[in-house]
PDB file of N, CA and C in Angstrom:
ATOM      1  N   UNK A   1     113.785  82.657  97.290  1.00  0.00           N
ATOM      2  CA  UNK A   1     113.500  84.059  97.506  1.00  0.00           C
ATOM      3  C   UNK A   1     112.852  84.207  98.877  1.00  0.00           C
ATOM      4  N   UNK A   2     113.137  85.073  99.538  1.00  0.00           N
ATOM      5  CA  UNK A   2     112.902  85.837 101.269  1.00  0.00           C
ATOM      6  C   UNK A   2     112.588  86.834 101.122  1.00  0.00           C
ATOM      7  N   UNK A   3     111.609  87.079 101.621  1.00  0.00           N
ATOM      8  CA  UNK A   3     111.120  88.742 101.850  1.00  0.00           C
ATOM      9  C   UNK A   3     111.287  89.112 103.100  1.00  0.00           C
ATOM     10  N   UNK A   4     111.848  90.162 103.224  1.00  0.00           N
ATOM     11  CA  UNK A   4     112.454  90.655 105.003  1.00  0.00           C
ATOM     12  C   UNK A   4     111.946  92.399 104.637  1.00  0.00           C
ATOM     13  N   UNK A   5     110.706  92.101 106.005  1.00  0.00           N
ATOM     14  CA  UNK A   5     110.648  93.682 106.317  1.00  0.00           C
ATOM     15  C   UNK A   5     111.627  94.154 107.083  1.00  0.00           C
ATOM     16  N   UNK A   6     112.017  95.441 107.047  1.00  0.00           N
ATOM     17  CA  UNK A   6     112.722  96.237 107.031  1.00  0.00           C
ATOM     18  C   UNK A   6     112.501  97.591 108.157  1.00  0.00           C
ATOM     19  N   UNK A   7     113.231  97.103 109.375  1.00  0.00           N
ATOM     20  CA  UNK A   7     112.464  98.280 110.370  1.00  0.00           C
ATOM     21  C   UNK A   7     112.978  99.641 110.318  1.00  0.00           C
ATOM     22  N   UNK A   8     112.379 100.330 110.908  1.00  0.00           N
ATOM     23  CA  UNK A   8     112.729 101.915 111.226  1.00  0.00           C
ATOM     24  C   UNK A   8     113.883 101.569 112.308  1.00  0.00           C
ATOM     25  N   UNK A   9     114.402 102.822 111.734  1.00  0.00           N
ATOM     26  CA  UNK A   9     115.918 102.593 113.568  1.00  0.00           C
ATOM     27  C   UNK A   9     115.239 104.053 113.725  1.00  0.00           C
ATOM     28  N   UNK A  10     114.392 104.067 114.896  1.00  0.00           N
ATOM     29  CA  UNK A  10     113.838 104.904 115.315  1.00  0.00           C
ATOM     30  C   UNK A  10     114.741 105.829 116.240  1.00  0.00           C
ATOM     31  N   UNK A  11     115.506 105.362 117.104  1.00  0.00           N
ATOM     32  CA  UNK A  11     116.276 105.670 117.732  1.00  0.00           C
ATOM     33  C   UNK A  11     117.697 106.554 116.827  1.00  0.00           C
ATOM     34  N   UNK A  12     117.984 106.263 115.997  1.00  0.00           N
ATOM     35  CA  UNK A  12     118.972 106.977 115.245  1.00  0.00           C
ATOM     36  C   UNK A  12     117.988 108.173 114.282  1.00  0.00           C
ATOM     37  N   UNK A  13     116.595 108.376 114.334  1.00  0.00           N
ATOM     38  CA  UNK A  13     116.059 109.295 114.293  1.00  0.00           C
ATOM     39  C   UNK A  13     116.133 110.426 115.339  1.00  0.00           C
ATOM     40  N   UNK A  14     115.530 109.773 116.226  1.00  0.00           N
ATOM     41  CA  UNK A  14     115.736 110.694 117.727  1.00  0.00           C
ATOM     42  C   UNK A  14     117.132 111.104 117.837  1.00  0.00           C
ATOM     43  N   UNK A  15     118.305 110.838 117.804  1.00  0.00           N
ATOM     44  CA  UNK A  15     119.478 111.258 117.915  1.00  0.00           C
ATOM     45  C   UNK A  15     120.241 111.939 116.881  1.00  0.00           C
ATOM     46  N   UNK A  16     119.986 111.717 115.409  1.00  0.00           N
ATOM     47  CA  UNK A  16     120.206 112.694 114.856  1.00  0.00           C
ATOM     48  C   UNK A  16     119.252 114.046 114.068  1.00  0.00           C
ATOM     49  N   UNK A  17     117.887 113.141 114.517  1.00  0.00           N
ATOM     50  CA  UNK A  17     117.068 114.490 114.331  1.00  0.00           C
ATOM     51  C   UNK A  17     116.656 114.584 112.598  1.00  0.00           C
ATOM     52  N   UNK A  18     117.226 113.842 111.965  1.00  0.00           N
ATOM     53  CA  UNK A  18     116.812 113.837 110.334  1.00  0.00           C
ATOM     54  C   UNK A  18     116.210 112.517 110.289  1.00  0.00           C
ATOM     55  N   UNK A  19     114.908 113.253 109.811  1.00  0.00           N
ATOM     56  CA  UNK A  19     113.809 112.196 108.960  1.00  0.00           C
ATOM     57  C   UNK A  19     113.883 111.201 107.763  1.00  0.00           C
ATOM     58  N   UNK A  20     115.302 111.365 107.484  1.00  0.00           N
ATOM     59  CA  UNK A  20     115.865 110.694 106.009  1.00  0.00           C
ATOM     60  C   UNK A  20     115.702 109.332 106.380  1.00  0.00           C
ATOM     61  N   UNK A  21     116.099 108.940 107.738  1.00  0.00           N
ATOM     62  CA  UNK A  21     115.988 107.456 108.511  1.00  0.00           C
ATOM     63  C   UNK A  21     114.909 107.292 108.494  1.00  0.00           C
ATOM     64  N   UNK A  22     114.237 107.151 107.876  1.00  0.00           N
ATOM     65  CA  UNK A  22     112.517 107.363 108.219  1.00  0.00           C
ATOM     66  C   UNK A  22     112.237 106.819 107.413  1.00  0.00           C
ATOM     67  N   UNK A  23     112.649 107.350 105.988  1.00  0.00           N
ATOM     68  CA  UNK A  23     112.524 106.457 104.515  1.00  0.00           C
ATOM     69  C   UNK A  23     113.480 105.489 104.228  1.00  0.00           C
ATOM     70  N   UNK A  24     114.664 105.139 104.599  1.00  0.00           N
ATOM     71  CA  UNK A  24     115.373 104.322 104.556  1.00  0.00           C
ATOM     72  C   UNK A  24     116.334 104.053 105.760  1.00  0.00           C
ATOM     73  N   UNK A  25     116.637 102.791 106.040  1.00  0.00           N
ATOM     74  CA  UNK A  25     117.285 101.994 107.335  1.00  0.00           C
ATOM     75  C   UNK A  25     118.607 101.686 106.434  1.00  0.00           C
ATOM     76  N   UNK A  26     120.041 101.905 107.090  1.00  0.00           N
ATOM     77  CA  UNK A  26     120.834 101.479 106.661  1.00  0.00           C
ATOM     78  C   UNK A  26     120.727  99.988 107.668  1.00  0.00           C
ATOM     79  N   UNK A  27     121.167  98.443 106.829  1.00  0.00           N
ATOM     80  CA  UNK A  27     121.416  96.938 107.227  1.00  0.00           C
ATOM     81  C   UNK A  27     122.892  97.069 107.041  1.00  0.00           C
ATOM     82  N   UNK A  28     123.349  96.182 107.763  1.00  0.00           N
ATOM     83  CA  UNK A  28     124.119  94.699 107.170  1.00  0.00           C
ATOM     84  C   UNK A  28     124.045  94.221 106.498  1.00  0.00           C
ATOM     85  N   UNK A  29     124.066  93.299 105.915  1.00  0.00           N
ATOM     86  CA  UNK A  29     124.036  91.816 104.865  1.00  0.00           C
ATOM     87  C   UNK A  29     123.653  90.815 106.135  1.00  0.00           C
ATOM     88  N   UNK A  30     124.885  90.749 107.366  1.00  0.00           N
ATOM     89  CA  UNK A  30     124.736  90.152 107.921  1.00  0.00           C
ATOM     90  C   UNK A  30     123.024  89.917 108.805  1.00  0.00           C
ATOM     91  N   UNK A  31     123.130  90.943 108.884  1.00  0.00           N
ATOM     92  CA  UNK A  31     121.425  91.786 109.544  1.00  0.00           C
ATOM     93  C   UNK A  31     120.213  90.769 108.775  1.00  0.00           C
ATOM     94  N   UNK A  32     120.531  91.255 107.821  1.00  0.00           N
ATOM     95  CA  UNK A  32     119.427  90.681 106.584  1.00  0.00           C
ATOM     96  C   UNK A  32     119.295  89.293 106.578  1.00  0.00           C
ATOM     97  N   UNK A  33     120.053  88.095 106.707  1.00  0.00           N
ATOM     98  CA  UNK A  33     120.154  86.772 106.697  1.00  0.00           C
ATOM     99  C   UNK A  33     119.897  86.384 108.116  1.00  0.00           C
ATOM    100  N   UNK A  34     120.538  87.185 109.558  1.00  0.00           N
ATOM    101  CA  UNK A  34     119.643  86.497 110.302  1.00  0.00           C
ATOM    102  C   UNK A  34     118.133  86.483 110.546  1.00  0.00           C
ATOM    103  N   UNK A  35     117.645  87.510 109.710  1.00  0.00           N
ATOM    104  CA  UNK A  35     116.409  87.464 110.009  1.00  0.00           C
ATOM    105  C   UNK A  35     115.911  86.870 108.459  1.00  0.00           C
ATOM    106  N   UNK A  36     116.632  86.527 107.925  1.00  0.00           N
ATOM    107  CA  UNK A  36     116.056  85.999 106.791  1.00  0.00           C
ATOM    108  C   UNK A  36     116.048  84.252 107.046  1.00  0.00           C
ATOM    109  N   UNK A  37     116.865  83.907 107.768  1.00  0.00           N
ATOM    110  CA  UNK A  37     116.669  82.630 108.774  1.00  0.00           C
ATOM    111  C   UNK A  37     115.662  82.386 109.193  1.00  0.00           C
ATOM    112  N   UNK A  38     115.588  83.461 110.499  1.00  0.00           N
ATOM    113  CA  UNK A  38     114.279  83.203 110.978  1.00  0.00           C
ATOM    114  C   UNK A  38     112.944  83.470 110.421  1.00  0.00           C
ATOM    115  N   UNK A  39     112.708  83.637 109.428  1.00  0.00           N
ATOM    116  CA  UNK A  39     111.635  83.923 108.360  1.00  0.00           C
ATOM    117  C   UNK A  39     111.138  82.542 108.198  1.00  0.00           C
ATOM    118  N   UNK A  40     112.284  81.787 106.987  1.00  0.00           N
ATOM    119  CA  UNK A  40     112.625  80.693 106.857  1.00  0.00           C
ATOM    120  C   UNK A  40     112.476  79.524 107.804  1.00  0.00           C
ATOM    121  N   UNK A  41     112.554  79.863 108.806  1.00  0.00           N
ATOM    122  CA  UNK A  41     112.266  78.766 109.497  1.00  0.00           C
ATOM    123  C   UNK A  41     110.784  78.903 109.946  1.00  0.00           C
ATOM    124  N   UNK A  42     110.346  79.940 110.475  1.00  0.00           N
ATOM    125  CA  UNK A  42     109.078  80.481 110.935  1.00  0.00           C
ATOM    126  C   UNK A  42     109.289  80.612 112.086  1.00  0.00           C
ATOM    127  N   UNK A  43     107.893  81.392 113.213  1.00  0.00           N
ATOM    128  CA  UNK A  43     107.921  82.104 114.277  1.00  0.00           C
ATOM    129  C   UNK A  43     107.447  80.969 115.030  1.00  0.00           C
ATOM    130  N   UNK A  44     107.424  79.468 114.927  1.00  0.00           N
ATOM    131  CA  UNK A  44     107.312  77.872 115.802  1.00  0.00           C
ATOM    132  C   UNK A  44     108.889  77.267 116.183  1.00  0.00           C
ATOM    133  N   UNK A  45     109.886  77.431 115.403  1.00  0.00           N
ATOM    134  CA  UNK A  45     110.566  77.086 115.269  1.00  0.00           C
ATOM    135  C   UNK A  45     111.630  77.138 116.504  1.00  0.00           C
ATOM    136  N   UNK A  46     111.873  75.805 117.237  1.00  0.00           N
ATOM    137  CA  UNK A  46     112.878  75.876 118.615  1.00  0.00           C
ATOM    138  C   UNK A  46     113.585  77.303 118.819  1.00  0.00           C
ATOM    139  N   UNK A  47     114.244  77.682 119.620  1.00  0.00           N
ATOM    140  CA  UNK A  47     115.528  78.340 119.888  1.00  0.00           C
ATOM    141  C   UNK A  47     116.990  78.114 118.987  1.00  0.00           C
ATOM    142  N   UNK A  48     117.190  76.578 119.706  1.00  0.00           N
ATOM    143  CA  UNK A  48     118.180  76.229 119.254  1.00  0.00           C
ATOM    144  C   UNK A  48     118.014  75.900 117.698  1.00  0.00           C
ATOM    145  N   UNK A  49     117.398  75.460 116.959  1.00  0.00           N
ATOM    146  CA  UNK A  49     117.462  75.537 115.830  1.00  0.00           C
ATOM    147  C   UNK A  49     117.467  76.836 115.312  1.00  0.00           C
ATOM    148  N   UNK A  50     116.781  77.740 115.631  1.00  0.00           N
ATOM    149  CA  UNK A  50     117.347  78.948 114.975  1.00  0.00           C
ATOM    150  C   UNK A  50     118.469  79.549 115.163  1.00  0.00           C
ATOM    151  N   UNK A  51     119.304  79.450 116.305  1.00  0.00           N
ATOM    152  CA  UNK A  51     120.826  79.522 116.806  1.00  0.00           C
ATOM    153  C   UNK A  51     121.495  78.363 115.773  1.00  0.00           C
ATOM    154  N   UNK A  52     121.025  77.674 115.849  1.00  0.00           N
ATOM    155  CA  UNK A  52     122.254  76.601 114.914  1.00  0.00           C
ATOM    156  C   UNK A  52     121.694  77.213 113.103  1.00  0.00           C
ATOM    157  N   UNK A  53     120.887  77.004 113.121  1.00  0.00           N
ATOM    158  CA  UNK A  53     120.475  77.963 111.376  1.00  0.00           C
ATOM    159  C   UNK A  53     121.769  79.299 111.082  1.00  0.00           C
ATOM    160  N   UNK A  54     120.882  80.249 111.797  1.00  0.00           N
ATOM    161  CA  UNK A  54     121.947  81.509 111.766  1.00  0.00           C
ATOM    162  C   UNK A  54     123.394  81.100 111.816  1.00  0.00           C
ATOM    163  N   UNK A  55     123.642  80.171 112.616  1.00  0.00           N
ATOM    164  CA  UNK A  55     125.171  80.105 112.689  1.00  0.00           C
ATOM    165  C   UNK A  55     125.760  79.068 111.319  1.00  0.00           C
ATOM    166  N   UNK A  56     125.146  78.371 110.764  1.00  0.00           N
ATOM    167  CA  UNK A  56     125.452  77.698 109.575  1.00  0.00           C
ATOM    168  C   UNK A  56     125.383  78.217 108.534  1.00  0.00           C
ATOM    169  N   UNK A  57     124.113  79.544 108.619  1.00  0.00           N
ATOM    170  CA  UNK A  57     124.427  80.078 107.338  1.00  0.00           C
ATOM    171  C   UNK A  57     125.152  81.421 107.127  1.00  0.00           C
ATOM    172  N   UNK A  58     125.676  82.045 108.512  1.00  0.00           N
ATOM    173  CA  UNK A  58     126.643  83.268 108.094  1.00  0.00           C
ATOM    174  C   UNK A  58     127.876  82.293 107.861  1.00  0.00           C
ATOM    175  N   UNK A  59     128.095  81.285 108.323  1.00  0.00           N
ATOM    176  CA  UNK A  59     129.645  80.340 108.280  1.00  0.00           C
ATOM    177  C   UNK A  59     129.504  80.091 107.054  1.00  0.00           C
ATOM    178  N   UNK A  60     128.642  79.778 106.423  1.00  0.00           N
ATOM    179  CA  UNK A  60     128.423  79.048 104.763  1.00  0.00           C
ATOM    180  C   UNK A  60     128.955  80.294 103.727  1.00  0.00           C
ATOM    181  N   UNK A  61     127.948  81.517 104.998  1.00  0.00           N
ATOM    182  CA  UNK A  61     128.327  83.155 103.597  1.00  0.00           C
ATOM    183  C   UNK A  61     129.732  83.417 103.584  1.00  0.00           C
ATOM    184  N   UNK A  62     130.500  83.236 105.089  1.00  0.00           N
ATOM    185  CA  UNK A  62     131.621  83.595 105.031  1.00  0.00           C
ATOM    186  C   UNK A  62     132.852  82.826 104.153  1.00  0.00           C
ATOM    187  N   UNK A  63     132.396  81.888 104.219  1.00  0.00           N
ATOM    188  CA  UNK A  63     133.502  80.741 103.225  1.00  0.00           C
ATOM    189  C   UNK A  63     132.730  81.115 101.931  1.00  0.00           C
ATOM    190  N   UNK A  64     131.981  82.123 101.364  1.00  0.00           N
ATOM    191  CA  UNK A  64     131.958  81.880 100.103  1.00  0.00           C
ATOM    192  C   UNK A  64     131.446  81.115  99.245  1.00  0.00           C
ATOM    193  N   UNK A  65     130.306  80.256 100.039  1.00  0.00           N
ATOM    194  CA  UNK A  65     129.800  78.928  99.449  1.00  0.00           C
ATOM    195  C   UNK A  65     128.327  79.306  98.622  1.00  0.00           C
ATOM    196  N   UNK A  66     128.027  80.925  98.860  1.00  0.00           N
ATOM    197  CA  UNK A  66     126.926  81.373  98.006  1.00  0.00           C
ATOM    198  C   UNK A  66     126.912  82.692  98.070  1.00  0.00           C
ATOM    199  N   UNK A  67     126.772  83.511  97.348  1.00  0.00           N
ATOM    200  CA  UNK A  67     125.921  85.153  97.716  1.00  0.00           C
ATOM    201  C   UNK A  67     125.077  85.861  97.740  1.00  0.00           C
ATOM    202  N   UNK A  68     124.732  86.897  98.114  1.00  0.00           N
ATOM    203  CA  UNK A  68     123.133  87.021  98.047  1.00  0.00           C
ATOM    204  C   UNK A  68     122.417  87.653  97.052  1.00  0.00           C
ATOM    205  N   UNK A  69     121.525  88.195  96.940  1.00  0.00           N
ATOM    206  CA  UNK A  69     120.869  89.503  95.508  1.00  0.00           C
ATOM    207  C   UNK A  69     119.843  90.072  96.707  1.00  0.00           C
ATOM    208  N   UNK A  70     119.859  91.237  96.634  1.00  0.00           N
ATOM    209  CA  UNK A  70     119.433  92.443  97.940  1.00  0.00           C
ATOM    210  C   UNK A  70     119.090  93.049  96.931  1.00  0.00           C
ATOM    211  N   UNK A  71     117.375  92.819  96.430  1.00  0.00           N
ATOM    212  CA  UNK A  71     116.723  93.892  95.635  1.00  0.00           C
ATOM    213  C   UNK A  71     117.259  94.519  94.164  1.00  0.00           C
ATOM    214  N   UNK A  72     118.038  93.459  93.606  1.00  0.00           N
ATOM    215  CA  UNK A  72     118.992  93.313  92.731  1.00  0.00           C
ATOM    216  C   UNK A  72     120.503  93.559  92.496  1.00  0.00           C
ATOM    217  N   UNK A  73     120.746  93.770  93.911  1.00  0.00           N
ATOM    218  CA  UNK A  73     122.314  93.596  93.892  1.00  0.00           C
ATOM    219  C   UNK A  73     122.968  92.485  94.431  1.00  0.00           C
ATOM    220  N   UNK A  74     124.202  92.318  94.455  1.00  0.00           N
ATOM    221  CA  UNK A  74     125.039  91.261  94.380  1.00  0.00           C
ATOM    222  C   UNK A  74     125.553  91.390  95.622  1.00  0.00           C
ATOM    223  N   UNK A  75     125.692  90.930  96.880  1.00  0.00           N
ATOM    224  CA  UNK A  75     126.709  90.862  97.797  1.00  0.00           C
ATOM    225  C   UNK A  75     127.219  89.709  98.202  1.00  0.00           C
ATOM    226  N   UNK A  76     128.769  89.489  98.593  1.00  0.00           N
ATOM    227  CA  UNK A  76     129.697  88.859  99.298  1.00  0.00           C
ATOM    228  C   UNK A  76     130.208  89.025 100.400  1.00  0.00           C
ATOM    229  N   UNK A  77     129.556  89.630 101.310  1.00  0.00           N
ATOM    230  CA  UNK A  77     130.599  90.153 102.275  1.00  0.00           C
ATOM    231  C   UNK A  77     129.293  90.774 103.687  1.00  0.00           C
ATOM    232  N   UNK A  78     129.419  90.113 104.746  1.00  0.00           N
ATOM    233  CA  UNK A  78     128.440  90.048 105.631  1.00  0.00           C
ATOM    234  C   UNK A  78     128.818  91.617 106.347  1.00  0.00           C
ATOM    235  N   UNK A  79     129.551  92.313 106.419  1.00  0.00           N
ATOM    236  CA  UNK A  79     129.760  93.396 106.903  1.00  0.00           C
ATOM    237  C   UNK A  79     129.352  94.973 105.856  1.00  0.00           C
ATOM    238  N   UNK A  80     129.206  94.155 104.247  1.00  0.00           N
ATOM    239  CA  UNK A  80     128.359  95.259 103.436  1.00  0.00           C
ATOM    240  C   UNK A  80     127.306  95.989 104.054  1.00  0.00           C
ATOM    241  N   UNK A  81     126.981  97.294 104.131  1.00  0.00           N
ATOM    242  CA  UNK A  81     125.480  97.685 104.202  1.00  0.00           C
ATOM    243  C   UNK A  81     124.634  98.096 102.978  1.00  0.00           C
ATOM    244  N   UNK A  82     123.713  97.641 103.193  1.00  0.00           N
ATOM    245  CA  UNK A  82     122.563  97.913 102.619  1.00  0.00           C
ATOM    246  C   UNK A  82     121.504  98.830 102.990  1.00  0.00           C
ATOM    247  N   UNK A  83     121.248  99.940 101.972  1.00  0.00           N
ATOM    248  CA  UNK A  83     119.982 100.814 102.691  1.00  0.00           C
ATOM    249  C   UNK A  83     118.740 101.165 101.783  1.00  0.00           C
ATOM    250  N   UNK A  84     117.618 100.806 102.703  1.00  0.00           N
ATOM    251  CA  UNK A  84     116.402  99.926 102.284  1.00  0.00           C
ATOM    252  C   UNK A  84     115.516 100.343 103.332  1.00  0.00           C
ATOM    253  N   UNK A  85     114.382 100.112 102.300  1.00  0.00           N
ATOM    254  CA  UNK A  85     112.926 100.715 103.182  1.00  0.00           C
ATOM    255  C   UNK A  85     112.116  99.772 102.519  1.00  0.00           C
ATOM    256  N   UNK A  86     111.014  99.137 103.924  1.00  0.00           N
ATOM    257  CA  UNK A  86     109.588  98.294 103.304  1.00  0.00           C
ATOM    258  C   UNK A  86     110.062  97.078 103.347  1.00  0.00           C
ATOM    259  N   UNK A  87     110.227  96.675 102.265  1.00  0.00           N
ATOM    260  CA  UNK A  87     110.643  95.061 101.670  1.00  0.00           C
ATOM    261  C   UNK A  87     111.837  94.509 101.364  1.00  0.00           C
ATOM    262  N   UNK A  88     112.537  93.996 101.349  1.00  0.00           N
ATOM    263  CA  UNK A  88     113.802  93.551 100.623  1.00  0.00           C
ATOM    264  C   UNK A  88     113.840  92.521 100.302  1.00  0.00           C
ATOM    265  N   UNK A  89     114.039  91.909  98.965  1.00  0.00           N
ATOM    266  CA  UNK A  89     113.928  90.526  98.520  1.00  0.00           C
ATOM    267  C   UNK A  89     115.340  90.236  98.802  1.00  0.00           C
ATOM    268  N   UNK A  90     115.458  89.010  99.111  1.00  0.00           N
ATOM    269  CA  UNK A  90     116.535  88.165  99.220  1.00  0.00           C
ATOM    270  C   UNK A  90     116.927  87.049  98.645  1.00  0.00           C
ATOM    271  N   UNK A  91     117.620  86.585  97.369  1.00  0.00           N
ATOM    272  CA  UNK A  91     117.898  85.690  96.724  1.00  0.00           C
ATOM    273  C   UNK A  91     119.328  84.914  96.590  1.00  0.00           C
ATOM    274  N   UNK A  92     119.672  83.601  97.236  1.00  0.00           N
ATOM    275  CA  UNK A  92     120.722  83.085  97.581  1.00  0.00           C
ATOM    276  C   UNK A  92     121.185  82.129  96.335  1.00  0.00           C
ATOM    277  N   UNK A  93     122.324  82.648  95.808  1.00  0.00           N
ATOM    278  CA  UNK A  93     122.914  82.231  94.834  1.00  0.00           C
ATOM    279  C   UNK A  93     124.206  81.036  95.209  1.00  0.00           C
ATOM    280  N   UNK A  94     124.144  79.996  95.282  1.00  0.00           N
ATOM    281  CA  UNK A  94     125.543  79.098  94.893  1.00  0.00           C
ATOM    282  C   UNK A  94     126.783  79.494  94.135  1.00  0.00           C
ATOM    283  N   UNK A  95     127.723  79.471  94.879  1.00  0.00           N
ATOM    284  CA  UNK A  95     128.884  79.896  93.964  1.00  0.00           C
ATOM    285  C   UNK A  95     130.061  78.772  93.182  1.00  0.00           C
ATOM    286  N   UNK A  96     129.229  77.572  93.491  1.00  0.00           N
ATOM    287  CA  UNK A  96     129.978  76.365  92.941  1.00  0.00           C
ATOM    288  C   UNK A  96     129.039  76.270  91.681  1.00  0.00           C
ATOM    289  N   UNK A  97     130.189  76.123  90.373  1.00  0.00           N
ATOM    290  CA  UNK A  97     130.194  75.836  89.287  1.00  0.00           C
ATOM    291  C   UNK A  97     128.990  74.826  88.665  1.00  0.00           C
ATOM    292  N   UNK A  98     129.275  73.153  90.154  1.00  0.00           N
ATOM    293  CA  UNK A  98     128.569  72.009  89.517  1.00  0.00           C
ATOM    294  C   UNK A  98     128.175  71.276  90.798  1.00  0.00           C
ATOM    295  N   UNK A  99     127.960  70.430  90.535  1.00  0.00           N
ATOM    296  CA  UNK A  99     127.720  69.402  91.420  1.00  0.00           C
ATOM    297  C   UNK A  99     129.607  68.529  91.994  1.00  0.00           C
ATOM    298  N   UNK A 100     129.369  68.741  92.910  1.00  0.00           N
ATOM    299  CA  UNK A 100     130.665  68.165  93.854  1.00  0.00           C
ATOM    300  C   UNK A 100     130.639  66.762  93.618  1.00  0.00           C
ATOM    301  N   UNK A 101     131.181  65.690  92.776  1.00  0.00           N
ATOM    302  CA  UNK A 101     131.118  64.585  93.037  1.00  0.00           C
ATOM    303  C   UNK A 101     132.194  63.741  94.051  1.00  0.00           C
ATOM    304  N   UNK A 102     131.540  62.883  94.884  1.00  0.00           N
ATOM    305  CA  UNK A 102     132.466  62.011  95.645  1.00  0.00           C
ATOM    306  C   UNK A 102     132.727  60.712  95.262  1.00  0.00           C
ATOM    307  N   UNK A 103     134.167  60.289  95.753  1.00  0.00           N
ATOM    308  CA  UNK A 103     134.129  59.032  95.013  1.00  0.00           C
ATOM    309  C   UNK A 103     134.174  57.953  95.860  1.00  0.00           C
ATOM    310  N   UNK A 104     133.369  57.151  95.080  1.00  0.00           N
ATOM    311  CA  UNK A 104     132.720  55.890  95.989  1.00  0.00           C
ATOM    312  C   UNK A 104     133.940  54.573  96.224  1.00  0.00           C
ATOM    313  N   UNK A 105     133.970  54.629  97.556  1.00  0.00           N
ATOM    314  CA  UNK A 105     135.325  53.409  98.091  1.00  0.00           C
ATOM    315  C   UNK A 105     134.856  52.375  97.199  1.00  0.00           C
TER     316      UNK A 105
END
C-alpha cells in the first residue's frame, strides 16, 4: 500500500474559472505510479534509479503483470483517469495465478 498526495492543477482552475478543480484533480493511473515510485523509493534516492524504477514499473503495468486498487477501484490501463482529492491509496495486485516455476537443467 502507497499513499500519494494528490495536487491541485491550479492552473486548469485559472483557465477555466470553476472551483470544482479545487476539490478534485482529475490523474492518470499512469500519473499515480510515477509518483508512487518515487514515494517508494524516497526523496535520497539517485536519479537514475528512479528513471529506471518508473520505467520498469509502467513496462510491468503495461504487459499486465499486475493492477492497481485507486481508493477501491480496480485499474488496468495506464491511460485511465482517476479523479481524486487529498490522499489516494494505492494497492498493487499480481495478476499471475501462482508461482512461475523454472526447470532446473
Amino acid at each position: 500500500m502507497i499513499q500519494v498526495t494528490v495536487p491541485i492543477d491550479v492552473g486548469t482552475i485559472a483557465q477555466t474559472g470553476s472551483s470544482a478543480f479545487a476539490l478534485a484533480t482529475p490523474l492518470r493511473v499512469d500519473e499515480l505510479l510515477v509518483s508512487a515510485v518515487g514515494i517508494a523509493l524516497g526523496e535520497r534516492a539517485p536519479q537514475d534509479k528512479r528513471e529506471r524504477g518508473v520505467r520498469a514499473t509502467l513496462a510491468g503495468f503495461a504487459e499486465g503483470r499486475f493492477v492497481i486498487d485507486v481508493n477501491g477501484r480496480i485499474f488496468n490501463r495506464a491511460d485511465a483517469v482517476v479523479v481524486a482529492s487529498g490522499i489516494v491509496v494505492l494497492r498493487f495486485f499480481t495478476t499471475a495465478r501462482g508461482r512461475e516455476r523454472t526447470a532446473v537443467p
